[in-house]
C-alpha atoms as a PDB file:
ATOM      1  CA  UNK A   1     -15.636   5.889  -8.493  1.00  0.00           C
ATOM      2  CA  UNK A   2     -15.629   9.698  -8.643  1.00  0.00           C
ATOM      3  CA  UNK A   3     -12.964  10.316  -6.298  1.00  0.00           C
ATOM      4  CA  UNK A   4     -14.332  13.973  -5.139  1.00  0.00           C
ATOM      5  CA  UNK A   5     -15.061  13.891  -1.319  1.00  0.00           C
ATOM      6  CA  UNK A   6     -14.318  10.592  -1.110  1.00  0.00           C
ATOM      7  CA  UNK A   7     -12.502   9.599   2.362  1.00  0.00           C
ATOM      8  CA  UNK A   8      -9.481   7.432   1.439  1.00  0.00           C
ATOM      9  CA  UNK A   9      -7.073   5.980   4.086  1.00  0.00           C
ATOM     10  CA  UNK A  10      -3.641   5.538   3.169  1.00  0.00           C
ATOM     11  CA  UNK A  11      -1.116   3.848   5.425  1.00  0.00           C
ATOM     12  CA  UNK A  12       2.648   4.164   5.002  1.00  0.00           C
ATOM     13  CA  UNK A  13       1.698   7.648   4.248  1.00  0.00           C
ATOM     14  CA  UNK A  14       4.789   9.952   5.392  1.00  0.00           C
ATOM     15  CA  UNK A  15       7.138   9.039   2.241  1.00  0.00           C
ATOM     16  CA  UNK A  16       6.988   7.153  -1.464  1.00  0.00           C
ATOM     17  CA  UNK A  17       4.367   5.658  -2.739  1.00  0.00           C
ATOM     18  CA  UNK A  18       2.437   6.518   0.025  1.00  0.00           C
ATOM     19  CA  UNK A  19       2.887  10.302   0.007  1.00  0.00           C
ATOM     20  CA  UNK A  20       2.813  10.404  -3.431  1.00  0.00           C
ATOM     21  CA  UNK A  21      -0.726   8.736  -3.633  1.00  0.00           C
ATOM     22  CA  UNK A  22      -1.707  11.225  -1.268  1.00  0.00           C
ATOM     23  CA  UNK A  23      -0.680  13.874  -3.687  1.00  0.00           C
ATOM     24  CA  UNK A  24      -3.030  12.414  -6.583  1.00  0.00           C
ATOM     25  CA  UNK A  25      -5.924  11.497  -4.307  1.00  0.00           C
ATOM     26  CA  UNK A  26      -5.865  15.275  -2.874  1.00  0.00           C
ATOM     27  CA  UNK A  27      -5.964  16.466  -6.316  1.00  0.00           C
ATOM     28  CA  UNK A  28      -8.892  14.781  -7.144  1.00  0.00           C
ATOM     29  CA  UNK A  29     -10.603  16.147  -4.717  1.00  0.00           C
ATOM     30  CA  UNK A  30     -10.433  13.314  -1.971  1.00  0.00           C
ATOM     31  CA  UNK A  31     -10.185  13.977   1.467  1.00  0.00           C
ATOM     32  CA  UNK A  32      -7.174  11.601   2.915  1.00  0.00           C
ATOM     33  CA  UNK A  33      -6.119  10.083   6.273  1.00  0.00           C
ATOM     34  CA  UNK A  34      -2.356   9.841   6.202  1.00  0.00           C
ATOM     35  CA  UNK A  35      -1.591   7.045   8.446  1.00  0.00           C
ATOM     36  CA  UNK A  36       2.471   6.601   9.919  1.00  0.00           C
ATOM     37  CA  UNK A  37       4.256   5.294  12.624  1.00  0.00           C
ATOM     38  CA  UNK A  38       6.526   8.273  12.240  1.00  0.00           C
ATOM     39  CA  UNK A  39       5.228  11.331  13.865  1.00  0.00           C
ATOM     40  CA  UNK A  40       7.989  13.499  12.555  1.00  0.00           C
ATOM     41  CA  UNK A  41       7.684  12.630   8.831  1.00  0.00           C
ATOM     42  CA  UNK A  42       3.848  12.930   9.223  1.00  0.00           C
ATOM     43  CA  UNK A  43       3.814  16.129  10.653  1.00  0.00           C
ATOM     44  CA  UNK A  44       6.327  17.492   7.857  1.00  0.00           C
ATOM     45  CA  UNK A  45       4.081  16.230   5.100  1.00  0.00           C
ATOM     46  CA  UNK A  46       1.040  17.424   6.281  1.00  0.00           C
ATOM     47  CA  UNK A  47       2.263  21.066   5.438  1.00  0.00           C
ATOM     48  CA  UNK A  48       2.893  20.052   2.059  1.00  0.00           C
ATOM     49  CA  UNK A  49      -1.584  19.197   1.785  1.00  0.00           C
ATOM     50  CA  UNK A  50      -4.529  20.994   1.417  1.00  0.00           C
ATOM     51  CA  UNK A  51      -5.288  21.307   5.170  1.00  0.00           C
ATOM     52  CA  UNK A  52      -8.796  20.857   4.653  1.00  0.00           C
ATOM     53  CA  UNK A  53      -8.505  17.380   2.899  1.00  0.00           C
ATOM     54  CA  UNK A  54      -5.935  15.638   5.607  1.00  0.00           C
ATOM     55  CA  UNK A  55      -6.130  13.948   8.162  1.00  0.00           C
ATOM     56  CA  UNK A  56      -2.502  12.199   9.513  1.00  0.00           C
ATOM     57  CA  UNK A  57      -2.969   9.855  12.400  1.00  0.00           C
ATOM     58  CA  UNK A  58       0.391   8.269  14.094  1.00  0.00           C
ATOM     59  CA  UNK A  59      -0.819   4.714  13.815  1.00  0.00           C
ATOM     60  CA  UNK A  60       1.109   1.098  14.265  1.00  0.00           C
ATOM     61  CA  UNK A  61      -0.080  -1.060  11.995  1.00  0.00           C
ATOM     62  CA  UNK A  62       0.461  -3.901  13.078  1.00  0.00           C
ATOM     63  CA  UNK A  63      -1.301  -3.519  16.391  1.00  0.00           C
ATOM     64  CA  UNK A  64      -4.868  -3.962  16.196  1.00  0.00           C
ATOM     65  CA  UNK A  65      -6.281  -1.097  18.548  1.00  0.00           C
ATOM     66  CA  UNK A  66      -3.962   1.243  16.636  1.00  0.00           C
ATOM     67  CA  UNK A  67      -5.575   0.076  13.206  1.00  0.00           C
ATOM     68  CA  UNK A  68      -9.002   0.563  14.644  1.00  0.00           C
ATOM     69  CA  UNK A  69      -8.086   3.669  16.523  1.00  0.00           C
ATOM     70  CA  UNK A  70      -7.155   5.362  12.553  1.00  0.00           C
ATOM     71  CA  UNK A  71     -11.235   4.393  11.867  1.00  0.00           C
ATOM     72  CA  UNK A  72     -12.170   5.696  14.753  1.00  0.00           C
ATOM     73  CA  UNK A  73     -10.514   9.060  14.202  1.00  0.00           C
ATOM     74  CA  UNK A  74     -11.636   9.275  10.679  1.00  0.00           C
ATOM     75  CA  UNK A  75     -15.393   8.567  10.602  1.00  0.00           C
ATOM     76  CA  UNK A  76     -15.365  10.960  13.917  1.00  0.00           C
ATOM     77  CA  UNK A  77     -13.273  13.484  11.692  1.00  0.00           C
ATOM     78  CA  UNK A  78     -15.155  13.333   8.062  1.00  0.00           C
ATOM     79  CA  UNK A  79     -17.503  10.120   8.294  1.00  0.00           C
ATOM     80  CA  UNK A  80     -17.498   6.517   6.676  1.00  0.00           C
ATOM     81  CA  UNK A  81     -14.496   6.208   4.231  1.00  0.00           C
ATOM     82  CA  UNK A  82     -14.633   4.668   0.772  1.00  0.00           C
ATOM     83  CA  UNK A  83     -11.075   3.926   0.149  1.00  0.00           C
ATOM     84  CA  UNK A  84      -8.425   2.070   1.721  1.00  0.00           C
ATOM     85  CA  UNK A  85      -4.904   1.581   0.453  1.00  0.00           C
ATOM     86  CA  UNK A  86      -2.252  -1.183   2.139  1.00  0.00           C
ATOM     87  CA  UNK A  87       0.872   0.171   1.332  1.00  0.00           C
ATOM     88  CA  UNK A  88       3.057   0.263   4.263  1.00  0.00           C
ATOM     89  CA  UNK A  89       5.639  -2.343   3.986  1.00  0.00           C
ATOM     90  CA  UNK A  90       9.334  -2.517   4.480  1.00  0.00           C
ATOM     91  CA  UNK A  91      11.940  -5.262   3.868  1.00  0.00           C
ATOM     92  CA  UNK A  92      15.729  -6.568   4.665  1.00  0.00           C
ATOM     93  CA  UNK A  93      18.072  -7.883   2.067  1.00  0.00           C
ATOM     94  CA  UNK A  94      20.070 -10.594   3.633  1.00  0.00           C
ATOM     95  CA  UNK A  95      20.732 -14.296   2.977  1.00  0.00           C
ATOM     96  CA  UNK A  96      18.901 -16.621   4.416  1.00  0.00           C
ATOM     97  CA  UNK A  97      21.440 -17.753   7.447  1.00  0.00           C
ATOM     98  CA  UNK A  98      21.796 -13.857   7.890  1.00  0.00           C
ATOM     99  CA  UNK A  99      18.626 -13.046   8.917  1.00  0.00           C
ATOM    100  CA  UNK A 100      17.779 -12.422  12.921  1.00  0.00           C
ATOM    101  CA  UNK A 101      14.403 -13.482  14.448  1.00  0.00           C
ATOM    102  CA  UNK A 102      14.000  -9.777  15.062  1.00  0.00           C
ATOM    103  CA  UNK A 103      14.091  -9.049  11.515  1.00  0.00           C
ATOM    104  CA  UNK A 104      12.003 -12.121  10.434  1.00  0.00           C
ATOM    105  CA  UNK A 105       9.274 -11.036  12.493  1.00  0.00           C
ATOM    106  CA  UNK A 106       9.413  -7.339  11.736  1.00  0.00           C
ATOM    107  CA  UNK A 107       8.738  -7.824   7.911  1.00  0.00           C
ATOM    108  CA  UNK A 108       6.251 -10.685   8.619  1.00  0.00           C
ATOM    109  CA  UNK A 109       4.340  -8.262  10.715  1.00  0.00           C
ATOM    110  CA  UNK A 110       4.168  -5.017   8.828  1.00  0.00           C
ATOM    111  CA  UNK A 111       3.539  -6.586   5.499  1.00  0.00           C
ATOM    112  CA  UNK A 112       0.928  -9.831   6.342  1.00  0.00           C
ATOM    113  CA  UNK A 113      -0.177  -8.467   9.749  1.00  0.00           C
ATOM    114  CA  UNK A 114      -0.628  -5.303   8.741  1.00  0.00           C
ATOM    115  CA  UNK A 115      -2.356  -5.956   5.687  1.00  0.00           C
ATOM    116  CA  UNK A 116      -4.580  -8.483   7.110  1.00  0.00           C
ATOM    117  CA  UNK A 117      -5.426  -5.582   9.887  1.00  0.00           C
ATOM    118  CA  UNK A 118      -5.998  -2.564   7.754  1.00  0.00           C
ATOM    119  CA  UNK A 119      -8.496  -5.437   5.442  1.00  0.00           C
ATOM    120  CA  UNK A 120     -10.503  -6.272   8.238  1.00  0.00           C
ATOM    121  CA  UNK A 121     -11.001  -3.039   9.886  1.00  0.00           C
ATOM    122  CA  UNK A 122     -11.672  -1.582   6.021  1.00  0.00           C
ATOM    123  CA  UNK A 123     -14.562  -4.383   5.390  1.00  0.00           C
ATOM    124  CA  UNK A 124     -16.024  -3.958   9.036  1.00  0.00           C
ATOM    125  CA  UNK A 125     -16.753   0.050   7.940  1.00  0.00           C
ATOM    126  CA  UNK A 126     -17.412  -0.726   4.449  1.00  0.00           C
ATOM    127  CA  UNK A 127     -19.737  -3.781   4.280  1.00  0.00           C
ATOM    128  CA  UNK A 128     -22.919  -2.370   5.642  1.00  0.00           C
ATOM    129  CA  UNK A 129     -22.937   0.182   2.749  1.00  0.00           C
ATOM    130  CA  UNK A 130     -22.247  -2.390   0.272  1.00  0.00           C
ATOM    131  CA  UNK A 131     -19.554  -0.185  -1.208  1.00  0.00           C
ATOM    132  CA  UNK A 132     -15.518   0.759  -1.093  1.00  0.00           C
ATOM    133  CA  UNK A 133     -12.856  -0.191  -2.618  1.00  0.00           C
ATOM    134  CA  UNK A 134      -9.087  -2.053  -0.703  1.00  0.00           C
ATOM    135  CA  UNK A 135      -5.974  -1.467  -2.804  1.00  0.00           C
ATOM    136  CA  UNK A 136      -2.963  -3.586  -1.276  1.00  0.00           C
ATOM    137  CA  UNK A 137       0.240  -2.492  -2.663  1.00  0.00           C
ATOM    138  CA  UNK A 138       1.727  -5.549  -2.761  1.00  0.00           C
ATOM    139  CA  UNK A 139       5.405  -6.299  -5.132  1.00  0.00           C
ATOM    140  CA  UNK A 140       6.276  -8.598  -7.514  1.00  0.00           C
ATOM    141  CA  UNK A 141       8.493 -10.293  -5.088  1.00  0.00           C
ATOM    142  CA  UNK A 142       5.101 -11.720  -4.661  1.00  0.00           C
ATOM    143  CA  UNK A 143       5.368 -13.319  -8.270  1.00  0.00           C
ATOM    144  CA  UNK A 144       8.884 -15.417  -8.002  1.00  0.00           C
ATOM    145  CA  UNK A 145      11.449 -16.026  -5.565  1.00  0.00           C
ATOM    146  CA  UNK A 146      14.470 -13.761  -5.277  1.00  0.00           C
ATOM    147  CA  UNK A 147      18.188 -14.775  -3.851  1.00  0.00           C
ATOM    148  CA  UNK A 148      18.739 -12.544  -0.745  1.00  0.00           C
ATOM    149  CA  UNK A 149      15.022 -11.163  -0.749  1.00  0.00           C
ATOM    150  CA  UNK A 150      13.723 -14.743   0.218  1.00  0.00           C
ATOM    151  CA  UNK A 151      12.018 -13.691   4.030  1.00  0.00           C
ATOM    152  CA  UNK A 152      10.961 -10.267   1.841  1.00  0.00           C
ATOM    153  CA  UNK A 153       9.091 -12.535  -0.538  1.00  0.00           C
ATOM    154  CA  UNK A 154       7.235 -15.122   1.936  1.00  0.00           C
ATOM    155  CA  UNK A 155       5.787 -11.788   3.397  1.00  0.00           C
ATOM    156  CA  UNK A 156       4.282 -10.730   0.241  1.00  0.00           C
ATOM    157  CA  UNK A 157       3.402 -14.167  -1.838  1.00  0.00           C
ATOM    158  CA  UNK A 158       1.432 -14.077   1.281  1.00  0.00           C
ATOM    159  CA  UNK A 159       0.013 -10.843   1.034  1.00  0.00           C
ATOM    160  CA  UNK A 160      -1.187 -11.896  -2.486  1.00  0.00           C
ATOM    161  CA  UNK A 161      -2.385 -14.993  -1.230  1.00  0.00           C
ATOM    162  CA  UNK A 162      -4.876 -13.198   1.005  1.00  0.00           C
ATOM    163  CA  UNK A 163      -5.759 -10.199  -1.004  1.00  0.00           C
ATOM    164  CA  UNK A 164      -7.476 -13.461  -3.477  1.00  0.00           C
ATOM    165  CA  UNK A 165      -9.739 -14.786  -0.805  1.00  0.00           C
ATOM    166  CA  UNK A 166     -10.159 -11.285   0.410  1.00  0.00           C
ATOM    167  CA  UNK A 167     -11.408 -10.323  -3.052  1.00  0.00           C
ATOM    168  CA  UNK A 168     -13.720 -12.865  -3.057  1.00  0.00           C
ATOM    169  CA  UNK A 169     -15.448 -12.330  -0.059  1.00  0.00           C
ATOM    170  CA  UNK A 170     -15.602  -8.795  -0.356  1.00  0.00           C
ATOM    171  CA  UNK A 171     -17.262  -9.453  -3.862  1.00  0.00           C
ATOM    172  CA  UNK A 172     -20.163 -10.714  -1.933  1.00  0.00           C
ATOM    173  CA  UNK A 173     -20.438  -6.955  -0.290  1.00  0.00           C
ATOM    174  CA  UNK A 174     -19.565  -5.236  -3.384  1.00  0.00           C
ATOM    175  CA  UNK A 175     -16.955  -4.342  -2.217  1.00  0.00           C
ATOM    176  CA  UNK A 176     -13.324  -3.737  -4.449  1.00  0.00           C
ATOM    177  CA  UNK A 177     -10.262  -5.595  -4.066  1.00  0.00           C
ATOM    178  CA  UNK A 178      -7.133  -4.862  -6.205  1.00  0.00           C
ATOM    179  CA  UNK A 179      -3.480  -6.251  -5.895  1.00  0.00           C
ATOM    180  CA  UNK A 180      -1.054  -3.726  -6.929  1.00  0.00           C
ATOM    181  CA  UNK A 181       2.094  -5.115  -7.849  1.00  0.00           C
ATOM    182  CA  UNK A 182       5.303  -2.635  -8.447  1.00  0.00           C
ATOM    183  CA  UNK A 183       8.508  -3.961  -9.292  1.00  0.00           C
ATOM    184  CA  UNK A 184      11.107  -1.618  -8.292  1.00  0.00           C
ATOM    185  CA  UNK A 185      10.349   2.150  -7.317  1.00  0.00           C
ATOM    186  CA  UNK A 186      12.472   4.733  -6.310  1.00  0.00           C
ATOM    187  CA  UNK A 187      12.102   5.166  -2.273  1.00  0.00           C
ATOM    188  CA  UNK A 188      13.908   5.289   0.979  1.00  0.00           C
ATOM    189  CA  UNK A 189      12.693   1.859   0.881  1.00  0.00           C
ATOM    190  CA  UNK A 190      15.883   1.017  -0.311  1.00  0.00           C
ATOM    191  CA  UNK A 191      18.015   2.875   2.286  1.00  0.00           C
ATOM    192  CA  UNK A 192      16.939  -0.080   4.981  1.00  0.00           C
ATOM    193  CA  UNK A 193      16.396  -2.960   2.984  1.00  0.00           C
ATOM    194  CA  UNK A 194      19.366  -3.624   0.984  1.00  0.00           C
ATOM    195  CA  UNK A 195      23.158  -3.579   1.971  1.00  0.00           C
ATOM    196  CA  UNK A 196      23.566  -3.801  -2.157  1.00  0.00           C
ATOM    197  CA  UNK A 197      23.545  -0.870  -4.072  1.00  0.00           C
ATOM    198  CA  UNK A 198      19.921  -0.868  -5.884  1.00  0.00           C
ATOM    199  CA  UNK A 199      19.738   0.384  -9.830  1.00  0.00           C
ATOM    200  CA  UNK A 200      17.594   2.675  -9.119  1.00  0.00           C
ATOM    201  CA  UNK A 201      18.111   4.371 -12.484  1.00  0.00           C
ATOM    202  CA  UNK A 202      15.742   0.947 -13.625  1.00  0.00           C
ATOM    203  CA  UNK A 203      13.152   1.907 -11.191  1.00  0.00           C
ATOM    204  CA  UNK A 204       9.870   3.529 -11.149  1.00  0.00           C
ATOM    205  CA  UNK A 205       9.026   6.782  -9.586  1.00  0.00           C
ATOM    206  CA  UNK A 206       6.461   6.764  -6.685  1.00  0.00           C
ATOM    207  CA  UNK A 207       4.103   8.800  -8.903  1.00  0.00           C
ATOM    208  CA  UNK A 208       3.521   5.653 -11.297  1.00  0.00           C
ATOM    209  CA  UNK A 209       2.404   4.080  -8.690  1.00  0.00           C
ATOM    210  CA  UNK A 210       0.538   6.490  -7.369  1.00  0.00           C
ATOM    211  CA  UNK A 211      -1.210   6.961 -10.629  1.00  0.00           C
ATOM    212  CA  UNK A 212      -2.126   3.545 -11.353  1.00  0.00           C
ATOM    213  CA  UNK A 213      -3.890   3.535  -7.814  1.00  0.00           C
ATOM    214  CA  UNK A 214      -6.030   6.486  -8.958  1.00  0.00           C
ATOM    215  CA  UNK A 215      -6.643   4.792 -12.267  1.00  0.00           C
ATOM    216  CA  UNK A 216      -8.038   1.610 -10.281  1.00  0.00           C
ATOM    217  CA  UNK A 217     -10.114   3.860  -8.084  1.00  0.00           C
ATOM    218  CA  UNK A 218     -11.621   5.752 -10.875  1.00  0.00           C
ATOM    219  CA  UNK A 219     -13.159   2.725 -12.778  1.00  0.00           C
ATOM    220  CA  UNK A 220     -16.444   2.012 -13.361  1.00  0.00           C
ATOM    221  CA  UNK A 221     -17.408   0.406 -10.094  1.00  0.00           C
ATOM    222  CA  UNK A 222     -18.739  -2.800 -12.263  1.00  0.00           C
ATOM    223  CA  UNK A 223     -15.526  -3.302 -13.404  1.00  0.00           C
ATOM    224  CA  UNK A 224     -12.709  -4.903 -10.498  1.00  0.00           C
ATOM    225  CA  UNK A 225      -9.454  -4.668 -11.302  1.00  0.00           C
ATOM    226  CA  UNK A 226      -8.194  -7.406 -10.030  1.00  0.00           C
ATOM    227  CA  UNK A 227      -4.240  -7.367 -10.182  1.00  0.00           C
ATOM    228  CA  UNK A 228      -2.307  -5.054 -11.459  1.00  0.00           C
ATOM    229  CA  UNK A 229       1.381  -5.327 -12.382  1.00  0.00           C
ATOM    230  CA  UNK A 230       3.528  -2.327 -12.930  1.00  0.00           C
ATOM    231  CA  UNK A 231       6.941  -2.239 -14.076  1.00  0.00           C
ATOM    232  CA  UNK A 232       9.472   0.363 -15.443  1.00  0.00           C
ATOM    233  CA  UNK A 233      10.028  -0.705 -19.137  1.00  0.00           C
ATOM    234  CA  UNK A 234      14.054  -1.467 -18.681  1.00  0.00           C
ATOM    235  CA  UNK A 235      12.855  -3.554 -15.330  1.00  0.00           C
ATOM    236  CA  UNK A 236      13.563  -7.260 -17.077  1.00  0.00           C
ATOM    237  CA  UNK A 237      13.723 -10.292 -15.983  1.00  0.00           C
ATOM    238  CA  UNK A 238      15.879 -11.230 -19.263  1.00  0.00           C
ATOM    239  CA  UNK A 239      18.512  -9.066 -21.518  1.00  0.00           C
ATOM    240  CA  UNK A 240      17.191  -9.022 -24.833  1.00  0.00           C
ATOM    241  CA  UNK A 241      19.250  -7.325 -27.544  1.00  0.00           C
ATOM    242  CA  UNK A 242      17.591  -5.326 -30.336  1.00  0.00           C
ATOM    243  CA  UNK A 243      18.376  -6.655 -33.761  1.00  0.00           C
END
């Protein structure tokens, strides 16, 4: 895809990975919907853009007339879009007899519900042109379970589980589907989700991330890239000592 005037929604837009996506995308020409629930943080942002390739829209995603309120302001503001990119998400650290209902169903909802919401309001635009592409930034929490991140994890195995079957129906509409998979990144993220200092000096930088989107976007539309895994190179799952 030539990403030059091509409408691309991201949610979780205000900060990270989501801002710095917005940063490639811009530069390449796209014209981008910066989706929040934080009006503040969008606002701020938004002076950081090319004003005449943003949009920001104060959205809950997890709320369907909010999701289909942010395509109903952007095909009234620039037309049909051609990208969509998952990424809002947020977690809590705890163990498992720690956990409150309250928090349980605050990471089940912004990571599944959301996700599921932001797919389905993507295809409905997308599938009578036959065309688009749906990145869900996903984690590789998705990949393994993790002590203290176990609620964290259901969220997103099930995120991955649906982005599959969503790829394959989509397929039928050719219509893209990627899983993007980061291990650790350096965010705010972090500030909420753990009470345990993260090694962030291990992590990746939101602009990997955001790179690695454009690089999925900017393949040969033939070609679906169907999961992607990105991971800082001292990001190990084992210690292994040079010889």
């Amino acid at each position: 895809m030539n990403l030059h005037g091509q409408i691309c929604v991201i949610t979780g837009a205000a900060r990270g990975i989501g801002l710095a996506t917005a940063q490639a995308l811009t530069s390449k020409g796209a014209k981008v919907v910066l989706v929040d629930v934080d009006a503040a943080a969008l606002a701020q942002v938004r002076n950081a853009l090319p004003a005449d390739q943003t949009l920001t829209v104060v959205a809950d995603i997890t709320r369907a007339a909010d999701v289909a309120r942010i395509v109903e302001e952007t095909t009234a503001h620039w037309g049909n879009l051609a990208v969509w990119v998952n990424n809002a998400g947020l977690a809590r650290h705890r163990w498992i007899p720690d956990y409150t209902e309250s928090e349980i169903d605050l990471m089940l909802a912004v990571n599944l519900k959301g996700t599921i919401l932001g797919s389905q309001a993507a295809l409905r635009v997308m599938m009578p042109n036959r065309q688009g592409h749906i990145i869900n930034v996903i984690s590789t929490a998705s990949l393994r379970g993790i002590p203290s991140e176990t609620v964290y994890c259901a969220a997103k195995w099930g995120v991955r589980g649906f982005t599959q079957g969503l790829a394959e129906e989509a397929a039928a509409h050719r219509i893209r589907v990627t899983a993007l998979l980061p291990g650790g990144v350096d965010t705010a993220f972090w500030d909420d989700a753990s009470q345990r200092e993260a090694p962030k000096q291990l992590f990746l930088k939101p602009s990997h991330i955001a790179d690695g989107i454009v690089s999925c976007l900017e393949m040969d539309d033939f070609c679906v890239p169907r999961e992607l895994v990105l991971r800082s190179l001292d990001d190990s799952d084992f210690t292994v000592k040079p010889e």
